[in-house]
Protein backbone atom coordinates (compact mmCIF):
# COMPACT_ATOMS: atom_id res chain seq x y z
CA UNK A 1 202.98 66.76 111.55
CA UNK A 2 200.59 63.98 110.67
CA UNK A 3 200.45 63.34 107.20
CA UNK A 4 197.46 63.67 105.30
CA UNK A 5 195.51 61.17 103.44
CA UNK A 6 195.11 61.40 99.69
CA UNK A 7 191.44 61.47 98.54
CA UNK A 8 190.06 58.63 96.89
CA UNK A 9 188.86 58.93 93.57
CA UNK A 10 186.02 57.00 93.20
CA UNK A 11 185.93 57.25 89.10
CA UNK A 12 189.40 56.18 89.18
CA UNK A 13 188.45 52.57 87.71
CA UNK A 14 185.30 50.66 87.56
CA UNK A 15 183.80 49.13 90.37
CA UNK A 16 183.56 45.07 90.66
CA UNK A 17 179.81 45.41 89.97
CA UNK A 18 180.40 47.76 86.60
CA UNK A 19 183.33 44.92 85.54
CA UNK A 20 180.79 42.12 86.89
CA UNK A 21 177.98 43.38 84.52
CA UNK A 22 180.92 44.30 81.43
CA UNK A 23 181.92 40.26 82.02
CA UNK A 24 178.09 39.34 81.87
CA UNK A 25 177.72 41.19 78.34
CA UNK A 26 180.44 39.82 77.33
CA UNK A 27 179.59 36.14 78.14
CA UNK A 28 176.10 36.98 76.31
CA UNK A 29 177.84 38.27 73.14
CA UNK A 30 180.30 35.21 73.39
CA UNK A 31 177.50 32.67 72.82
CA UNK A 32 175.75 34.53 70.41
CA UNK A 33 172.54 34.72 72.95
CA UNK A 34 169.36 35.92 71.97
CA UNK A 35 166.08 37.54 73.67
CA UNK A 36 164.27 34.70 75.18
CA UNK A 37 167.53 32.05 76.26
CA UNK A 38 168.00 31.54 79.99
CA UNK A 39 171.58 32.37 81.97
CA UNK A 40 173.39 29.82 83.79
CA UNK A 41 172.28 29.67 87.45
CA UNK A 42 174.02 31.91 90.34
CA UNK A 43 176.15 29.33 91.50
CA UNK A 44 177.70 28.64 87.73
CA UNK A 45 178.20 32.19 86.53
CA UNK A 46 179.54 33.08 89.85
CA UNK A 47 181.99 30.13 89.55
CA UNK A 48 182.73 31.24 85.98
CA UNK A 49 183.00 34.71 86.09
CA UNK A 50 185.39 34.88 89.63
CA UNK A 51 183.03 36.96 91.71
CA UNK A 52 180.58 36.33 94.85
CA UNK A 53 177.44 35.82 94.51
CA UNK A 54 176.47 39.01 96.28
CA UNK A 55 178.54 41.23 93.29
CA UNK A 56 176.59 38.35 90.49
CA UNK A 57 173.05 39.79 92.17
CA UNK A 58 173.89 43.37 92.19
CA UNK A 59 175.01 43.00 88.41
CA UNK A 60 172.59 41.46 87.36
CA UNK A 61 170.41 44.13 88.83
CA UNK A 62 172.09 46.53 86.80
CA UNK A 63 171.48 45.24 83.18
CA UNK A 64 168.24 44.58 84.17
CA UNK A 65 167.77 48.30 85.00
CA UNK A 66 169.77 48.61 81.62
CA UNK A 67 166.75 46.15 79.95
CA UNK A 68 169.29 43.71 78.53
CA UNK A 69 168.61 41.12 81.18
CA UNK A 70 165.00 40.11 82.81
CA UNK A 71 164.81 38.28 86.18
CA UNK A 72 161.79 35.69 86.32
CA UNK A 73 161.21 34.62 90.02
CA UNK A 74 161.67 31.05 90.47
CA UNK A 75 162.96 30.45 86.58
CA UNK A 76 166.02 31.95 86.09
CA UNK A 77 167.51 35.03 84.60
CA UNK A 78 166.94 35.56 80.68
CA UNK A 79 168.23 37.90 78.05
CA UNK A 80 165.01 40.64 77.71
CA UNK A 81 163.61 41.14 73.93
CA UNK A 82 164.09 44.68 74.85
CA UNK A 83 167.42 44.34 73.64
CA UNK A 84 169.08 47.18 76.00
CA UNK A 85 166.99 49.98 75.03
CA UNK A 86 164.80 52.52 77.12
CA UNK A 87 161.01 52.16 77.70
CA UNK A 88 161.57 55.80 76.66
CA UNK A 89 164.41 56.82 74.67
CA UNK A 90 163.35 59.73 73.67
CA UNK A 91 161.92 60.94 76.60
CA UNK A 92 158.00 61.37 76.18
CA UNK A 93 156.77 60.94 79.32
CA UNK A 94 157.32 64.45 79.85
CA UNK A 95 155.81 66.09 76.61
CA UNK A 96 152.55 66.63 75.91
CA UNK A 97 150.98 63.97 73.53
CA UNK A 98 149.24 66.47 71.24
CA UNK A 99 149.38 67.86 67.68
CA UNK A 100 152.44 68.90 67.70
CA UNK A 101 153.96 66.00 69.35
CA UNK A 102 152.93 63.72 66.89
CA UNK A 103 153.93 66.39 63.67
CA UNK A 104 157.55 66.29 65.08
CA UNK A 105 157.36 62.66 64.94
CA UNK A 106 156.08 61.90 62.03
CA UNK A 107 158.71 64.29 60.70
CA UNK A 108 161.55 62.20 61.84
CA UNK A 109 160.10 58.84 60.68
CA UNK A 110 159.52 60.47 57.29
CA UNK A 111 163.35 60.79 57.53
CA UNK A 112 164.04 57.39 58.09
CA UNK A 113 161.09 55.02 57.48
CA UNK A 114 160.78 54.89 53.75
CA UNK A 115 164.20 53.83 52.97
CA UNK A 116 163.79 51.12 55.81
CA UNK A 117 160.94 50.07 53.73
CA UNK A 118 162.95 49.87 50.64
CA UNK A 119 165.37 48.06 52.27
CA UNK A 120 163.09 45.32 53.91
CA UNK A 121 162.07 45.21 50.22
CA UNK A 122 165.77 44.20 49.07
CA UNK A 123 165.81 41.81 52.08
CA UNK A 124 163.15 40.16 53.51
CA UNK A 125 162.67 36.58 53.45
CA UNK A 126 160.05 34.75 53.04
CA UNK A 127 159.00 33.65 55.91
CA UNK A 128 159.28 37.51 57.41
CA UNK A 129 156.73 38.47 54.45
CA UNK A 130 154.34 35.85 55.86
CA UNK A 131 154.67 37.65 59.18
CA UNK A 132 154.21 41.03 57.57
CA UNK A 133 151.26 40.11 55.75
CA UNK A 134 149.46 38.43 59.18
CA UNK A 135 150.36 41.35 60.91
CA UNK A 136 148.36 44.33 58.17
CA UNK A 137 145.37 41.94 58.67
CA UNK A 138 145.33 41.69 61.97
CA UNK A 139 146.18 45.62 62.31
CA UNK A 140 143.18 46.06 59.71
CA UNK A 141 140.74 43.19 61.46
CA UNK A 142 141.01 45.06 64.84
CA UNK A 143 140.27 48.56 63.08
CA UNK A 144 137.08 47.52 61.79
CA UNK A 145 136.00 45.92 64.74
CA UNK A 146 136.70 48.80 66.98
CA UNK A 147 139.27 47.10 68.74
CA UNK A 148 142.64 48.55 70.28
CA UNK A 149 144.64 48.20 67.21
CA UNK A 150 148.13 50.08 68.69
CA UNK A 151 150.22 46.72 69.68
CA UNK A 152 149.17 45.53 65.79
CA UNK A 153 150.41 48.94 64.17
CA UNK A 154 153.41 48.75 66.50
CA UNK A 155 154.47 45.58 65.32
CA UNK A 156 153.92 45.72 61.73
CA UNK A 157 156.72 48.87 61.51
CA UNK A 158 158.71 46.59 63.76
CA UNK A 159 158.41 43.44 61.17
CA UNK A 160 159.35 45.80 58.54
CA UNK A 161 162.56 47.21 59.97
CA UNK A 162 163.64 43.27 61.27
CA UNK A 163 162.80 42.49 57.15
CA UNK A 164 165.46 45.24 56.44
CA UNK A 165 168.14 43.08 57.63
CA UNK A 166 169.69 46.22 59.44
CA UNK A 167 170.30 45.30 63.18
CA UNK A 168 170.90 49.16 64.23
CA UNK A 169 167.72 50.17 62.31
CA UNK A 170 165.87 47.47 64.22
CA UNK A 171 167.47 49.44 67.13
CA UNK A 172 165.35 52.61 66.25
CA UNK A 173 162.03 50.78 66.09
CA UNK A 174 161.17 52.41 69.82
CA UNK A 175 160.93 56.24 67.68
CA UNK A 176 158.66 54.81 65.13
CA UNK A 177 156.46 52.71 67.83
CA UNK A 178 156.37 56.30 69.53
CA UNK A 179 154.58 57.79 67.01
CA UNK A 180 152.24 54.95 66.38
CA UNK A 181 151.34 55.13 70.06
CA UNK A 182 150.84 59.32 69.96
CA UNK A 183 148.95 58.77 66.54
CA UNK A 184 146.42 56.01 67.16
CA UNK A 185 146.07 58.17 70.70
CA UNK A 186 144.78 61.37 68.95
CA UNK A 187 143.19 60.18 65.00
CA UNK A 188 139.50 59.35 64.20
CA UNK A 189 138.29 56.53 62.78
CA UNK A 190 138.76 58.20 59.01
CA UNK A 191 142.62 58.33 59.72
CA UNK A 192 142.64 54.82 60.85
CA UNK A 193 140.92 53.45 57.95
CA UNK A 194 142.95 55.08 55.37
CA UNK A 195 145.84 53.76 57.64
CA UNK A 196 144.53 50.09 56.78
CA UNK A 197 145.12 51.18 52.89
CA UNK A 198 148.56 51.86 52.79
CA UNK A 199 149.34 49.09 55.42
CA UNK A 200 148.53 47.34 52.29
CA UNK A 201 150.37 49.02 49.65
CA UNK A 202 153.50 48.81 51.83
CA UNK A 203 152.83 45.15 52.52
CA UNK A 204 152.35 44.44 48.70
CA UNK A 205 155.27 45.93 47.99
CA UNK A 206 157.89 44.60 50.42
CA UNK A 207 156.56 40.97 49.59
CA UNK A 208 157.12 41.75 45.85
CA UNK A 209 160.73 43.14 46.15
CA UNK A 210 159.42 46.14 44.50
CA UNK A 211 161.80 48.83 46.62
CA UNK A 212 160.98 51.55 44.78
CA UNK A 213 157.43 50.94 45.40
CA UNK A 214 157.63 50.22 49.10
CA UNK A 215 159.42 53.78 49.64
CA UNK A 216 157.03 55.41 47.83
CA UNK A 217 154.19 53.44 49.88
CA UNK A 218 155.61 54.38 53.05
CA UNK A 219 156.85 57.87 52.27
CA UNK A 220 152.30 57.92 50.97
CA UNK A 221 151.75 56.56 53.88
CA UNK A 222 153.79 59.51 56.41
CA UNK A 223 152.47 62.14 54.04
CA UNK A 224 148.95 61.43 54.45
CA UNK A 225 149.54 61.41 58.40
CA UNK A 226 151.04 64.32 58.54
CA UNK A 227 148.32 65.94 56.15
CA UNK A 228 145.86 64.60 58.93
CA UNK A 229 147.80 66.25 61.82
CA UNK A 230 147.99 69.61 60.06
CA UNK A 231 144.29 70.07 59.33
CA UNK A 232 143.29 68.57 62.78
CA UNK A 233 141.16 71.11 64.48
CA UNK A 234 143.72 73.09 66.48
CA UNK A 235 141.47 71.82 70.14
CA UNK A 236 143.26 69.00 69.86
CA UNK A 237 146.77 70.32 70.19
């Protein structure tokens, strides 16, 4: 009787490219590397880490379909300031960016955004106040001049959760940049003048270490958004 072969299972352990790319983070966490710094070439990590070049290429591939690793042609390979997380964590693409959409998130940022203000109160530095500050009058120079304002706005909530000193809330800057992006989408030039306002306020706030007065700010600040996105004439949604 011939004997039969055992299947193969394939999850059984990880393959040489999963370890390859597991080796790579490693490496990266080892040296303390940040968005920005470049890899060793392919000949030196493939000499370092034990593998062919062929298994280097096809991990690399991976973490930068992971967005922890970006691959400039002719440069080099570099650590990506998307620090590992989705374009689209929480998976928007696929839901209508409407009244609703932006209720639901303004909901969950009221959750979380005005005790990341209080803490970037506690926290930031100097030099990250400077930053903040550049950042509302930029966000309020391009309002008044009509201009697309939605990179500014995105980056001033971003400057605020890197002055909380919180590395995981940093990590949740992609819901808050979300709702900027669905907001500035759908509001009138009333809701993004007010906006400019309590930019301010929070602003003054954080660079005065007042905490209390930075939550409040921000929690103002959600409250009067979501105000705007329940009385918005119900075409919209």
């Amino acid at each position: 009787m011939d004997s039969q072969k055992t299947p193969i299972d394939m999850n059984s352990k990880p393959s040489r490219t999963n370890e390859t790319a597991e080796k790579l983070i490693s490496f990266i966490l080892s040296l303390n590397m940040k968005e920005g710094d470049r890899l060793p070439n392919e000949a030196e990590l493939s000499s370092m880490l034990k593998v062919s070049r062929s298994t280097l290429r096809e991990a690399i591939k991976q973490l930068v379909g992971r967005n922890i690793l970006d691959v400039k042609q002719g440069s080099g390979t570099y650590i990506s300031s998307k620090r590992g997380i989705p374009v689209d964590p929480l998976g928007l693409t696929f839901l209508a960016h409407n009244k609703k959409l932006a209720m639901d998130l303004i909901d969950v940022r009221i959750m979380l955004e005005p005790h990341i203000a209080a803490a970037a109160a506690i926290h930031a530095t100097e030099e990250e106040c400077q930053e903040l500050l550049r950042l509302s009058s930029l966000h309020a120079s391009l309002i008044c001049a009509g201009e697309d304002y939605q990179d500014a706005d995105t980056k001033f909530h971003e400057q605020i959760a890197k002055c909380s000193g919180n590395a995981v809330l940093v990590n949740l800057i992609p819901i808050i940049s979300s709702s900027v992006y669905v907001s500035t989408t759908i509001s009138d030039m009333d809701f993004r003048q007010t906006s400019i306002r309590y930019h301010q306020m929070i602003t003054e706030a954080i660079c005065r270490k007042d905490f209390l007065g930075a939550q409040n700010a921000m929690l103002a600040h959600l409250n009067a958004s979501r105000d705007y996105f329940i009385h918005m004439d119900d075409t919209v949604s």
